[in-house]
PDB file of N, CA and C in Angstrom:
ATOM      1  N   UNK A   1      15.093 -29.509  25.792  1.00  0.00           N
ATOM      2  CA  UNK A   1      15.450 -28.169  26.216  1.00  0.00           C
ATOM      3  C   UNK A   1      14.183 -27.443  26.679  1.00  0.00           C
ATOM      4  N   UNK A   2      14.186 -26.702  27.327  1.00  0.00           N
ATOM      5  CA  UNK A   2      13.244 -25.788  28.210  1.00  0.00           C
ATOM      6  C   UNK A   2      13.518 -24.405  27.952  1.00  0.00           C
ATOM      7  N   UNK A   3      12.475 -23.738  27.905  1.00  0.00           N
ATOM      8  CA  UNK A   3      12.265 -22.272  27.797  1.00  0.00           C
ATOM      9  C   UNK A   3      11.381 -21.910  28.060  1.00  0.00           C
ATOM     10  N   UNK A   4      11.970 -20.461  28.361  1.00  0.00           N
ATOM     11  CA  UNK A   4      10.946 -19.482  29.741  1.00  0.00           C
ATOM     12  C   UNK A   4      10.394 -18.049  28.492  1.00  0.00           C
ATOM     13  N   UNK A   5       8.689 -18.692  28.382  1.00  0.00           N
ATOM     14  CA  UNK A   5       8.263 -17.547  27.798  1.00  0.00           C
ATOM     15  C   UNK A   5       7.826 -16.465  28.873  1.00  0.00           C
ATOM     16  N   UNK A   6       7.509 -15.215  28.647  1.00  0.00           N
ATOM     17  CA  UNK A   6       6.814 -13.906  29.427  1.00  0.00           C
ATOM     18  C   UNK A   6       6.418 -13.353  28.912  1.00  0.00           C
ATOM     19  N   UNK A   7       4.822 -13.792  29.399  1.00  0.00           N
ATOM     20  CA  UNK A   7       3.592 -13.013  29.026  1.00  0.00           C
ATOM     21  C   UNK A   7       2.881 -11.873  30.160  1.00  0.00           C
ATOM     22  N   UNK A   8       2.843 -10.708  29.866  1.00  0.00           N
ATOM     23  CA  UNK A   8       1.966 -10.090  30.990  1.00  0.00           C
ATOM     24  C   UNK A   8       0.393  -9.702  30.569  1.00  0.00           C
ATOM     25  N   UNK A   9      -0.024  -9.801  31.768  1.00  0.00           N
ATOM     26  CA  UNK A   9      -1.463  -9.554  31.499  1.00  0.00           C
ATOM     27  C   UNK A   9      -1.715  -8.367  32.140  1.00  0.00           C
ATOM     28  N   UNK A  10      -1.914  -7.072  31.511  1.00  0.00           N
ATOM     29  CA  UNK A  10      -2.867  -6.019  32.446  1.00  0.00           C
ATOM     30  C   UNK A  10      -4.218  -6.183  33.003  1.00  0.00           C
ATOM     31  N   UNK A  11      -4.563  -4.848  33.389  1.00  0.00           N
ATOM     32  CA  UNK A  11      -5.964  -5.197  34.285  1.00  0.00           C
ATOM     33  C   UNK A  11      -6.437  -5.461  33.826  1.00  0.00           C
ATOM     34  N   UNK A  12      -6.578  -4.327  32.448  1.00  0.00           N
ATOM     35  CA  UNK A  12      -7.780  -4.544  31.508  1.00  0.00           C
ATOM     36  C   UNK A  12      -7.722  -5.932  30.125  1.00  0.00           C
ATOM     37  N   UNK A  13      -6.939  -6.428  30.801  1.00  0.00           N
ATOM     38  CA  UNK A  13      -7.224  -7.831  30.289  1.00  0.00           C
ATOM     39  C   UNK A  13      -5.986  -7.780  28.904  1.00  0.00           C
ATOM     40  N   UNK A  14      -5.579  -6.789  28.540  1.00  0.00           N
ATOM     41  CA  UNK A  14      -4.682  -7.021  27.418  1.00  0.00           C
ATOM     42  C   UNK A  14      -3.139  -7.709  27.876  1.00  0.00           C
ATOM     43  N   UNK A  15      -2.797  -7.692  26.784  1.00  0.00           N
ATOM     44  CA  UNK A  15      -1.801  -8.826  26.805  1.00  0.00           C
ATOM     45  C   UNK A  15      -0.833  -8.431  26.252  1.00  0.00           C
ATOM     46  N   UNK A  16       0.807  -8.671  26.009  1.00  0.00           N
ATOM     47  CA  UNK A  16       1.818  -8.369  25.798  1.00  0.00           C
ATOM     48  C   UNK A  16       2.650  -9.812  25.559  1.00  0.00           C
ATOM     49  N   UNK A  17       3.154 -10.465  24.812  1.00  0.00           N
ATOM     50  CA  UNK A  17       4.458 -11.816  24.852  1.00  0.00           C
ATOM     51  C   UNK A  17       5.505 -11.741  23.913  1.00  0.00           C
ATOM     52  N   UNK A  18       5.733 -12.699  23.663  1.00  0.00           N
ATOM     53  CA  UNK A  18       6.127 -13.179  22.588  1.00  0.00           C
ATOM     54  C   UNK A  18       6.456 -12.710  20.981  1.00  0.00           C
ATOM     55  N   UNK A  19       4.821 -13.199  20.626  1.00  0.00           N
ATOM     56  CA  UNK A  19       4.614 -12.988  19.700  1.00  0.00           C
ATOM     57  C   UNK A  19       4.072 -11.850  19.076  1.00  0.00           C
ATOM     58  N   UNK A  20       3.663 -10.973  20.062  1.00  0.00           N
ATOM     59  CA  UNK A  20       3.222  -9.346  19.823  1.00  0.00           C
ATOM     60  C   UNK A  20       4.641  -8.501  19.727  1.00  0.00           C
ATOM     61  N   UNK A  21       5.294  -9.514  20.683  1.00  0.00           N
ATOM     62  CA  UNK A  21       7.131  -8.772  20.709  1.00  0.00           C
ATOM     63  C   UNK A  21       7.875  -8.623  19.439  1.00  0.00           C
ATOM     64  N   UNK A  22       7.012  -9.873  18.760  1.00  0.00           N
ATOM     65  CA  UNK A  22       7.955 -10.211  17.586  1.00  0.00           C
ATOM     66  C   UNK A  22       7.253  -9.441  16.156  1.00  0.00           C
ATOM     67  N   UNK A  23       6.500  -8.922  16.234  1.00  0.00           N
ATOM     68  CA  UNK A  23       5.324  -8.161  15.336  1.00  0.00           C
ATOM     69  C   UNK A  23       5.495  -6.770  16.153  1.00  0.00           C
ATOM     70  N   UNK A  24       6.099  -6.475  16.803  1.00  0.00           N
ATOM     71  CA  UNK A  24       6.297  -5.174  16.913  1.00  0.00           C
ATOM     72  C   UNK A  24       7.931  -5.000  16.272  1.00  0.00           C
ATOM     73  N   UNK A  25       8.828  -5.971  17.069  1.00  0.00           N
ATOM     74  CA  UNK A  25       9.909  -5.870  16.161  1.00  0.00           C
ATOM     75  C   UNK A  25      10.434  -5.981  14.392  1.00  0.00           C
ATOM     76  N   UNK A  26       9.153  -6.457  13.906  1.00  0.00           N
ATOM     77  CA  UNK A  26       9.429  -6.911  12.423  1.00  0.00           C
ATOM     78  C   UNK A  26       8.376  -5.367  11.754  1.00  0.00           C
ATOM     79  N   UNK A  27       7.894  -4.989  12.193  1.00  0.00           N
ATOM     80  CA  UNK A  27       7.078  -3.513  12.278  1.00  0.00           C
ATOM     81  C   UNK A  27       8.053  -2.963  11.913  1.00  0.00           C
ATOM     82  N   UNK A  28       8.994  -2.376  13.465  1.00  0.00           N
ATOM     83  CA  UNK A  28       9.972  -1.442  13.508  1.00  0.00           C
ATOM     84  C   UNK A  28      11.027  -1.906  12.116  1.00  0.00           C
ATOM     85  N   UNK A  29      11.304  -2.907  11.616  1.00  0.00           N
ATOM     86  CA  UNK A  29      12.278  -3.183  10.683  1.00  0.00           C
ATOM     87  C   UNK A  29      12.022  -3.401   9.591  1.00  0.00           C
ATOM     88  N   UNK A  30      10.911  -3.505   9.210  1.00  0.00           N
ATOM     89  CA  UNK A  30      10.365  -3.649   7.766  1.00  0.00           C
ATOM     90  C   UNK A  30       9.720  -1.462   7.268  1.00  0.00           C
ATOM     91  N   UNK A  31       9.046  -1.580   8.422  1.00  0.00           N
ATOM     92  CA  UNK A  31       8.182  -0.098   8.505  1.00  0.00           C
ATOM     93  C   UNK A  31       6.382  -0.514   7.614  1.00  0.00           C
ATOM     94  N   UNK A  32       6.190  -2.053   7.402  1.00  0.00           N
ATOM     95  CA  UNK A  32       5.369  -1.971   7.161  1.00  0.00           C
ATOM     96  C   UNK A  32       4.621  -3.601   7.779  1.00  0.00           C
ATOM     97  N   UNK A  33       2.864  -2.851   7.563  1.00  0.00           N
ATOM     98  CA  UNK A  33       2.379  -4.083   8.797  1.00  0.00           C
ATOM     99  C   UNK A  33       1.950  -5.352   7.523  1.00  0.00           C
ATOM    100  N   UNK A  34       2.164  -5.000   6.522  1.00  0.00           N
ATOM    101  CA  UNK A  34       1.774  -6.240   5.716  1.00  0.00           C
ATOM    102  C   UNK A  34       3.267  -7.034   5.387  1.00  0.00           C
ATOM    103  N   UNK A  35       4.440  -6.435   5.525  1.00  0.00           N
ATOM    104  CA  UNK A  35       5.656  -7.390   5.427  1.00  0.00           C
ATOM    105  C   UNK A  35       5.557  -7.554   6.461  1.00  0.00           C
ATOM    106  N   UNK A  36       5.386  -6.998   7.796  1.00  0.00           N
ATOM    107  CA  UNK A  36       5.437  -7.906   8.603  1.00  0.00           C
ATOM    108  C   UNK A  36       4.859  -8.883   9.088  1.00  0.00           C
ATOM    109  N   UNK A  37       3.407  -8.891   8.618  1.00  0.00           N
ATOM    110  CA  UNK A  37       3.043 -10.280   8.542  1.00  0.00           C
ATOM    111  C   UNK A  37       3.450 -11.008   8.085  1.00  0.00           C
ATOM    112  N   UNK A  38       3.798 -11.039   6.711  1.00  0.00           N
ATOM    113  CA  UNK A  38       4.137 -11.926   5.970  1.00  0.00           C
ATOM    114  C   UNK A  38       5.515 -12.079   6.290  1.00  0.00           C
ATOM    115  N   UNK A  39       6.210 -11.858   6.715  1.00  0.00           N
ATOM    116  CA  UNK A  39       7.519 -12.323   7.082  1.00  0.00           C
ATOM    117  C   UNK A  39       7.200 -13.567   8.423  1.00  0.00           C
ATOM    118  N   UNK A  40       6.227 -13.117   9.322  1.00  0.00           N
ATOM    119  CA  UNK A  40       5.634 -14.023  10.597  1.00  0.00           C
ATOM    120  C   UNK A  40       4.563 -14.888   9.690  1.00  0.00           C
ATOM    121  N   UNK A  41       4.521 -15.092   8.374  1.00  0.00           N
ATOM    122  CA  UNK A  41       3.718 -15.782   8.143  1.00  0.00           C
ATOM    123  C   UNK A  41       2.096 -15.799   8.588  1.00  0.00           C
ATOM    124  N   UNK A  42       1.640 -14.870   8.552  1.00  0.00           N
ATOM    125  CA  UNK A  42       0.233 -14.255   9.231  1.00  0.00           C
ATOM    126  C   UNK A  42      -0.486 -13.729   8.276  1.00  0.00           C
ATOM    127  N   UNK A  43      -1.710 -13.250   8.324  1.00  0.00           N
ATOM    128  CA  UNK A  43      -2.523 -13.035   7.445  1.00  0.00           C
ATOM    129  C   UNK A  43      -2.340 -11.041   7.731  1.00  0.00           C
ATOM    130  N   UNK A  44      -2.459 -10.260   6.996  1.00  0.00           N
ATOM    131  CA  UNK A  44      -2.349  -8.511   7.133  1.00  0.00           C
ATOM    132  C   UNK A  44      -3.475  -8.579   8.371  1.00  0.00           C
ATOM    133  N   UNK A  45      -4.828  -8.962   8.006  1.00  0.00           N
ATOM    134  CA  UNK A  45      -5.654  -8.761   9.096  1.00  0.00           C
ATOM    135  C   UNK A  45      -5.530  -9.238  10.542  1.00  0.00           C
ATOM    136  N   UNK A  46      -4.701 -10.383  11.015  1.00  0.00           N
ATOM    137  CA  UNK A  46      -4.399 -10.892  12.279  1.00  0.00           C
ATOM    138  C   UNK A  46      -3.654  -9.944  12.726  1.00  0.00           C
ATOM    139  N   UNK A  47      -2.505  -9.714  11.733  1.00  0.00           N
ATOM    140  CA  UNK A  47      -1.457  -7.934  12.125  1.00  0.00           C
ATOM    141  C   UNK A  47      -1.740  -7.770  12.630  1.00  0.00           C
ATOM    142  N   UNK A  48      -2.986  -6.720  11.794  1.00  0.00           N
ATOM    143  CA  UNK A  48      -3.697  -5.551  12.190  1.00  0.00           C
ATOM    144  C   UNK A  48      -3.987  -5.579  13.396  1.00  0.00           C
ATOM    145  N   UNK A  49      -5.015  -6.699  13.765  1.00  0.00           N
ATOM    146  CA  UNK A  49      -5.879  -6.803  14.677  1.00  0.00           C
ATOM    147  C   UNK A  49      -5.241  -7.046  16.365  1.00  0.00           C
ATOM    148  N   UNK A  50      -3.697  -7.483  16.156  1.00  0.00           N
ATOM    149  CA  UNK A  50      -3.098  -7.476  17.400  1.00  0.00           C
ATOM    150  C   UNK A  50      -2.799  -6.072  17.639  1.00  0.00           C
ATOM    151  N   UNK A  51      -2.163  -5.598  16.431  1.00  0.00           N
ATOM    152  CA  UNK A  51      -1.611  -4.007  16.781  1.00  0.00           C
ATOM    153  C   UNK A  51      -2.353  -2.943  17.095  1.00  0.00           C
ATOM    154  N   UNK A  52      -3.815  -2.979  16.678  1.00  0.00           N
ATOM    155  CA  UNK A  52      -5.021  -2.396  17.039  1.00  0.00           C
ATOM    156  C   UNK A  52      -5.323  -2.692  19.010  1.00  0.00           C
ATOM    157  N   UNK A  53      -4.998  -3.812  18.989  1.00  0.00           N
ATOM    158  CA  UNK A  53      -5.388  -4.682  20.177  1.00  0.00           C
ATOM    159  C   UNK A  53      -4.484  -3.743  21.266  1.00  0.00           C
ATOM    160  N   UNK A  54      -3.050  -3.429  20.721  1.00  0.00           N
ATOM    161  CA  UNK A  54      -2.431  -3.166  21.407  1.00  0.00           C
ATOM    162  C   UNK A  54      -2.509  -2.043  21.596  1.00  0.00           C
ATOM    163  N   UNK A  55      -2.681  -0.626  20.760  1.00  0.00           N
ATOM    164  CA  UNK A  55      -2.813   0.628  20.365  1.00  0.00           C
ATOM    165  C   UNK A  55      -4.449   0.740  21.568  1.00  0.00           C
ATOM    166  N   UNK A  56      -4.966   0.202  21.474  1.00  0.00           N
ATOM    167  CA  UNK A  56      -6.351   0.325  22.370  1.00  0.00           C
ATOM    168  C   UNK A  56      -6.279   0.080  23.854  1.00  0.00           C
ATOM    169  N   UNK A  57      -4.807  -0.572  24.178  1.00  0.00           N
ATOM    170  CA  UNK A  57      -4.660  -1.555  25.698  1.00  0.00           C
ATOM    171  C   UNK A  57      -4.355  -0.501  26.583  1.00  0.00           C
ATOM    172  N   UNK A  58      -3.264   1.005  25.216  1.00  0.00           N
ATOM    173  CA  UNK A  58      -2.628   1.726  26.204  1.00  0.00           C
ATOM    174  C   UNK A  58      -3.146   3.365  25.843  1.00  0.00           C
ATOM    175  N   UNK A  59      -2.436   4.118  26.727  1.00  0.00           N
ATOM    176  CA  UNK A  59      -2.772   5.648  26.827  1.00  0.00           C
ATOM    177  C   UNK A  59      -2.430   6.487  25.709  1.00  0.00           C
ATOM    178  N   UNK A  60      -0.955   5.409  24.799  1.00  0.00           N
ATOM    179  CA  UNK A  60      -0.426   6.274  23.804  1.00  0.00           C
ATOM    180  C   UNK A  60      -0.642   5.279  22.915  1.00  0.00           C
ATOM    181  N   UNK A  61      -0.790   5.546  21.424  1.00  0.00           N
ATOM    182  CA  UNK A  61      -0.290   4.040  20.493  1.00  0.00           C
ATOM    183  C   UNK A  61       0.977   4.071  20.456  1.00  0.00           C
ATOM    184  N   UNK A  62       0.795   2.495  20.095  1.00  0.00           N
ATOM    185  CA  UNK A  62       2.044   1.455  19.991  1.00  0.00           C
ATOM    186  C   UNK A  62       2.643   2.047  18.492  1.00  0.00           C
ATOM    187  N   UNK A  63       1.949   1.961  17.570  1.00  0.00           N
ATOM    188  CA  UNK A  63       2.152   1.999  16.125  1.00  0.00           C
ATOM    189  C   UNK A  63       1.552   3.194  15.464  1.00  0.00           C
ATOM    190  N   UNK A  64       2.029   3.436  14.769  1.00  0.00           N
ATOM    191  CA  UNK A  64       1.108   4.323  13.611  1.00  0.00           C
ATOM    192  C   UNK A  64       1.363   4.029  12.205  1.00  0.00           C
ATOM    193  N   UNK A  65       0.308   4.446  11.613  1.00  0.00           N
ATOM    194  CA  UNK A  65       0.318   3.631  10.137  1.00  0.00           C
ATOM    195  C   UNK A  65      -0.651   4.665   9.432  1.00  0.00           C
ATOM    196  N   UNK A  66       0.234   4.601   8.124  1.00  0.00           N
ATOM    197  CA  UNK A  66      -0.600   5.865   7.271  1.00  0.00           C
ATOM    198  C   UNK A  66      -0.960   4.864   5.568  1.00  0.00           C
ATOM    199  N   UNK A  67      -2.220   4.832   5.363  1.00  0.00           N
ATOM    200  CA  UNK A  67      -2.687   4.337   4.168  1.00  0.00           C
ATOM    201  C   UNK A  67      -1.700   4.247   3.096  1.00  0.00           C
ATOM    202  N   UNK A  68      -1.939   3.716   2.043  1.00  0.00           N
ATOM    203  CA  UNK A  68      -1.137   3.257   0.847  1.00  0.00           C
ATOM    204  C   UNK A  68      -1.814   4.128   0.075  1.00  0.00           C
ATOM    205  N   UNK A  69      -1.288   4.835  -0.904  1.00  0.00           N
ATOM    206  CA  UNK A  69      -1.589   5.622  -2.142  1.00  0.00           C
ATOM    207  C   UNK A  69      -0.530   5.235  -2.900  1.00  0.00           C
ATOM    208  N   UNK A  70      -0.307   6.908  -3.849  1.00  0.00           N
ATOM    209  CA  UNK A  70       0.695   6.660  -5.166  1.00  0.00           C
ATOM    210  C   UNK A  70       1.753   6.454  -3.814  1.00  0.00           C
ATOM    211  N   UNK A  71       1.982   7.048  -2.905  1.00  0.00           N
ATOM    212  CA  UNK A  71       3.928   6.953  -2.833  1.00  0.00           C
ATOM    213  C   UNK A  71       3.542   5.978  -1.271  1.00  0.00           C
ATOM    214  N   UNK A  72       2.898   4.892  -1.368  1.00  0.00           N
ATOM    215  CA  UNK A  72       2.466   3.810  -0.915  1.00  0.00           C
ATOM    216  C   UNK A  72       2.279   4.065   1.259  1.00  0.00           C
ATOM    217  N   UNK A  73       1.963   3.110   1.518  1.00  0.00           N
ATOM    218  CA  UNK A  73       1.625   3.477   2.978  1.00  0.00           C
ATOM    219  C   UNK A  73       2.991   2.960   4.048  1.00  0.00           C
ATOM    220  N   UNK A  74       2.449   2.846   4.942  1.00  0.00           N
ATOM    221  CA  UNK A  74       3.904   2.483   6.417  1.00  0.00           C
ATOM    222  C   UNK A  74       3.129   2.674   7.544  1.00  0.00           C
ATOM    223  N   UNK A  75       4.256   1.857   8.459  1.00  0.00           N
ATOM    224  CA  UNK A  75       3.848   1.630   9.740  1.00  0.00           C
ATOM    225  C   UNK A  75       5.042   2.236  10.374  1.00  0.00           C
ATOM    226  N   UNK A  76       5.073   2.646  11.518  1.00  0.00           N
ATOM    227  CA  UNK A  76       6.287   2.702  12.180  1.00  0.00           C
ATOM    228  C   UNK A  76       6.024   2.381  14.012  1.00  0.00           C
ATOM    229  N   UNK A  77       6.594   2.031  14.647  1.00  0.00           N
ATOM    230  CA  UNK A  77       6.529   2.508  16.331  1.00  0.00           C
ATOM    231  C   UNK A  77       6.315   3.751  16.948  1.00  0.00           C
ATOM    232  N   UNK A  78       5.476   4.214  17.453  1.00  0.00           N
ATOM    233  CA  UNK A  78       5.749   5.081  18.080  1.00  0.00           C
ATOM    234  C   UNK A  78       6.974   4.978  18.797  1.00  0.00           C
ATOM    235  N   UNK A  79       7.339   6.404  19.404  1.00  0.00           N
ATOM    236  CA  UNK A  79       8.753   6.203  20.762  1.00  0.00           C
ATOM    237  C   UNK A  79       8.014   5.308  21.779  1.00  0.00           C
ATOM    238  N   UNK A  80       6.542   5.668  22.084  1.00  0.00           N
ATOM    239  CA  UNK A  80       5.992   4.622  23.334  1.00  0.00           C
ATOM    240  C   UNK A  80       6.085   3.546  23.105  1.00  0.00           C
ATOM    241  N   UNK A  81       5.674   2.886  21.786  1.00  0.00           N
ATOM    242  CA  UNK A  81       6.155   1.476  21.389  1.00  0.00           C
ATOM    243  C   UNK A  81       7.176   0.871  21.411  1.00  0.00           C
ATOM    244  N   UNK A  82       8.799   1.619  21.130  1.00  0.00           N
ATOM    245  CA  UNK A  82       9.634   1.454  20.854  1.00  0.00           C
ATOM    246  C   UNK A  82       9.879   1.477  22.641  1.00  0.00           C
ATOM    247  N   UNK A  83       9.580   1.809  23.170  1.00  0.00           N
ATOM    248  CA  UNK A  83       9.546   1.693  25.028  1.00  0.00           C
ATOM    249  C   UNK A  83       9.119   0.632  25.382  1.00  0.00           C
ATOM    250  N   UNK A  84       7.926   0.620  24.834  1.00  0.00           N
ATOM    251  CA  UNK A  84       7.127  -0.764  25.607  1.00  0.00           C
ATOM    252  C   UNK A  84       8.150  -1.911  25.042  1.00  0.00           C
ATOM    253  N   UNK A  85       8.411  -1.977  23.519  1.00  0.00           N
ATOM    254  CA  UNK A  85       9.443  -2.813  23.128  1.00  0.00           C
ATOM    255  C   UNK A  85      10.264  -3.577  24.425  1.00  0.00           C
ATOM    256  N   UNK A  86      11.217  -2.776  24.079  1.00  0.00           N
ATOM    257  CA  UNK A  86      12.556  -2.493  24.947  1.00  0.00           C
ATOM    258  C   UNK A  86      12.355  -2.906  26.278  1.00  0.00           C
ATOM    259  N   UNK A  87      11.113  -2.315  27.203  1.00  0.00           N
ATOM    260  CA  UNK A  87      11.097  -3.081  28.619  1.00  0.00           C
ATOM    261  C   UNK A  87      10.780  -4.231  28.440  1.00  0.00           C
ATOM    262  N   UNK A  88       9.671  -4.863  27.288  1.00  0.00           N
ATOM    263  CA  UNK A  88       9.357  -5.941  27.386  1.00  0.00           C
ATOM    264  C   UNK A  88      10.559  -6.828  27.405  1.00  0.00           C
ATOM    265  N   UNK A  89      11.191  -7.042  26.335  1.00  0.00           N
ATOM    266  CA  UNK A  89      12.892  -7.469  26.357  1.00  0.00           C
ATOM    267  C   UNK A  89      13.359  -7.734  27.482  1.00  0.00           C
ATOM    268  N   UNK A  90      13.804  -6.250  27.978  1.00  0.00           N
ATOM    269  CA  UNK A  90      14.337  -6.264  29.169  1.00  0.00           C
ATOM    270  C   UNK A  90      14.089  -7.339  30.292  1.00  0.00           C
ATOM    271  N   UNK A  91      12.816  -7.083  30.387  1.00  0.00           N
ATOM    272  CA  UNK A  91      12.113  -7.824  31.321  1.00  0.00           C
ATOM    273  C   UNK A  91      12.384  -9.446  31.199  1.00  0.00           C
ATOM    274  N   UNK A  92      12.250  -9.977  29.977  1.00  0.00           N
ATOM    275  CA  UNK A  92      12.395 -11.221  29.131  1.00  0.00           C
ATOM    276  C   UNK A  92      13.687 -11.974  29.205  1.00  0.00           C
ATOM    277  N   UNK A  93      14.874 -10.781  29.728  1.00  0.00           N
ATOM    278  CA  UNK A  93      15.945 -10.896  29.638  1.00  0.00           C
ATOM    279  C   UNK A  93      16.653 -11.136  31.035  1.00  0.00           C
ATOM    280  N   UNK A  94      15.587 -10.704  32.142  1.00  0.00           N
ATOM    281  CA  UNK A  94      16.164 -10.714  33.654  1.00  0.00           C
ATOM    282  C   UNK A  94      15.340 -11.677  34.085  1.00  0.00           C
ATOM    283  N   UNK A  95      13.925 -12.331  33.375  1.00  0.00           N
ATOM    284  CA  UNK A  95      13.641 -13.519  34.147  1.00  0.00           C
ATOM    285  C   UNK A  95      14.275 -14.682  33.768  1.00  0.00           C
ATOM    286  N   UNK A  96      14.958 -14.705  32.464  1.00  0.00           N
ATOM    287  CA  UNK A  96      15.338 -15.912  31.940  1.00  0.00           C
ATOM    288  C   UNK A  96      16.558 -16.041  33.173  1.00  0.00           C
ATOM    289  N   UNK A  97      17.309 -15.110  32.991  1.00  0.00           N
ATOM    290  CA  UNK A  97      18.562 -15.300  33.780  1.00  0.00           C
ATOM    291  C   UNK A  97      18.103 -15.218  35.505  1.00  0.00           C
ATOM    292  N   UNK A  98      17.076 -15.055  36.049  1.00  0.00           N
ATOM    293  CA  UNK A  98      17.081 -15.198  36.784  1.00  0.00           C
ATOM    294  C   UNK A  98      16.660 -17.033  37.596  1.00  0.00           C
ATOM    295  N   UNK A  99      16.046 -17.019  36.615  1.00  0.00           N
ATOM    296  CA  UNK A  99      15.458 -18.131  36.534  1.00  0.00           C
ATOM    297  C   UNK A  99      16.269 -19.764  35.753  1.00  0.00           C
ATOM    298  N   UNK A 100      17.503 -19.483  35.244  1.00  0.00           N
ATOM    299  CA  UNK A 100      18.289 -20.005  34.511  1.00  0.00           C
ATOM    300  C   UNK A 100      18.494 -21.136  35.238  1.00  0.00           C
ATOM    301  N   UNK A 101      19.026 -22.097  36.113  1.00  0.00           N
ATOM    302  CA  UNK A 101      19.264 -23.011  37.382  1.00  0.00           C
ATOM    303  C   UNK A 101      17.807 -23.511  37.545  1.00  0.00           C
ATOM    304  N   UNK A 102      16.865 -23.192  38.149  1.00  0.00           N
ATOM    305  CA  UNK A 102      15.539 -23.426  38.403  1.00  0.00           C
ATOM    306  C   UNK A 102      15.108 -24.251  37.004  1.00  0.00           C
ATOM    307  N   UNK A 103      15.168 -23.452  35.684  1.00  0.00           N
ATOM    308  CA  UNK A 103      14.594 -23.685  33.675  1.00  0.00           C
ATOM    309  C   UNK A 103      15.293 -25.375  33.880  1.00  0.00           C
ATOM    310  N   UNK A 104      17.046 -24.889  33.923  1.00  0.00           N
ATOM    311  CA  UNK A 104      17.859 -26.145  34.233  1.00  0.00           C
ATOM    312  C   UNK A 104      17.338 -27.697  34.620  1.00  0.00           C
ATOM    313  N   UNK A 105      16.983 -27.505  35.780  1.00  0.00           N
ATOM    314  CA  UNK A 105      16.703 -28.715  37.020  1.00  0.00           C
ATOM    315  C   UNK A 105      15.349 -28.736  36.581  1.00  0.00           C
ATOM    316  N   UNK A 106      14.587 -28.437  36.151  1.00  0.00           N
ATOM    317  CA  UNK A 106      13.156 -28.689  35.381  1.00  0.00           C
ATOM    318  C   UNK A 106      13.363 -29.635  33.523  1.00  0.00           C
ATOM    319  N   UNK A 107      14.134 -28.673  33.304  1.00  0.00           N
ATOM    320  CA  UNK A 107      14.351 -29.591  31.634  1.00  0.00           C
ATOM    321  C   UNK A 107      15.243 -30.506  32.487  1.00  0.00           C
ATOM    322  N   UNK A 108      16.181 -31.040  32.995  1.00  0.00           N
ATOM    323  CA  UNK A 108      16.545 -32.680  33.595  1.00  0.00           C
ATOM    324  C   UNK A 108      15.576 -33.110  33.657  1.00  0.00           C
ATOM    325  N   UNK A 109      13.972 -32.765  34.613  1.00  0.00           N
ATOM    326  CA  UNK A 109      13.614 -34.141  35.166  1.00  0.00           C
ATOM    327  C   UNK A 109      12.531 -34.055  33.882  1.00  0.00           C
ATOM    328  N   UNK A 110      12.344 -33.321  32.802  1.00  0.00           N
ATOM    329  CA  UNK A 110      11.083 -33.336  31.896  1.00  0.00           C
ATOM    330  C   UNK A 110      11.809 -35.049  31.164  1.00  0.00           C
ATOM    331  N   UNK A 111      10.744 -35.736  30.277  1.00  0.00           N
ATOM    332  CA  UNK A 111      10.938 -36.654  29.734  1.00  0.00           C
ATOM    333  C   UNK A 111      11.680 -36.405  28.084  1.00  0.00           C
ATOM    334  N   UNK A 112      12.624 -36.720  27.517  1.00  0.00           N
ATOM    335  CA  UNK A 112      13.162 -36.236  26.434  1.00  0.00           C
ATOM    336  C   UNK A 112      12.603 -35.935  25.434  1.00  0.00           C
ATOM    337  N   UNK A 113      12.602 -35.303  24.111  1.00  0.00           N
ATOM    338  CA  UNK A 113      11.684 -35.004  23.561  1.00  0.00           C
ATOM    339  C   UNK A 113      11.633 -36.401  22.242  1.00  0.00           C
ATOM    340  N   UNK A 114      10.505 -36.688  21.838  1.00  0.00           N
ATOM    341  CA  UNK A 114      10.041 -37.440  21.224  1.00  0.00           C
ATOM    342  C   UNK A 114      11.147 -37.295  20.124  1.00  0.00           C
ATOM    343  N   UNK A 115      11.470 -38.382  19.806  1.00  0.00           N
ATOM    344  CA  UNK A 115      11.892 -38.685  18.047  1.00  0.00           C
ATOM    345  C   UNK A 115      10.919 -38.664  17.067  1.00  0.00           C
ATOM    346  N   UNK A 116      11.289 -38.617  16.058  1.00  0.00           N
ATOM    347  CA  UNK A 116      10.404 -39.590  14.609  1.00  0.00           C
ATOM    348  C   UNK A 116       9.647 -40.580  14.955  1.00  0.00           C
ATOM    349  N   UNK A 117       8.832 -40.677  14.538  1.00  0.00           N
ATOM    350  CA  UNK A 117       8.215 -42.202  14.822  1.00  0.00           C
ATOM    351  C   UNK A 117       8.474 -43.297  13.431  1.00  0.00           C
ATOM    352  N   UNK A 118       9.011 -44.344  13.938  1.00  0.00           N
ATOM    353  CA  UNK A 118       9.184 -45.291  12.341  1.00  0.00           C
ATOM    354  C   UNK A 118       7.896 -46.411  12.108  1.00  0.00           C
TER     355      UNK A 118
END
């Protein structure tokens, strides 16, 4: 089987895919950046360091996040995040299908995928 990832690259060199998609979405649903690592299986500091990455790429932040004390800390999306979200998707969602026939006739001629080895 074949699949169509989408990654964009801005000028300034930052980056947007996948896996920033998926750490922004587990953000928005947990409300915090250390379950959401750990739900992606990641270390708090890799989190961090994408969501920082990302919060720095643009004009507004992506995230905001307020320290842990007694009544403990959180993350949430900004609305700009929760935008950038959403187009990214979007976007994710009109190349696949555009591209669906083309993905097709490419996974035919790829070679099948490996078994087990005995």
């Amino acid at each position: 089987m074949a699949q169509l990832k989408l990654s964009i690259v801005f000028g300034s060199g930052a980056r947007i895919g996948p896996g920033k998609a998926a750490l922004l979405e587990s953000v928005r649903d947990t409300g915090s950046i250390s379950a959401a690592a750990r739900g992606m299986g990641m270390s708090y500091k890799r989190a961090w360091l994408l969501l920082d990455s990302m919060n720095q790429a643009f004009a507004e932040p992506v995230v905001t996040a307020a320290s842990g004390g007694m009544r403990g800390g959180g993350a949430q999306l900004t609305s700009f995040g929760a935008e950038l979200l959403e187009r990214y998707r979007r976007m994710e969602e009109q190349a696949a299908a555009l591209a669906a026939d083309d993905l097709a006739a490419l996974a035919r001629m790829a070679l099948p995928e490996a078994g087990p080895k005995i």
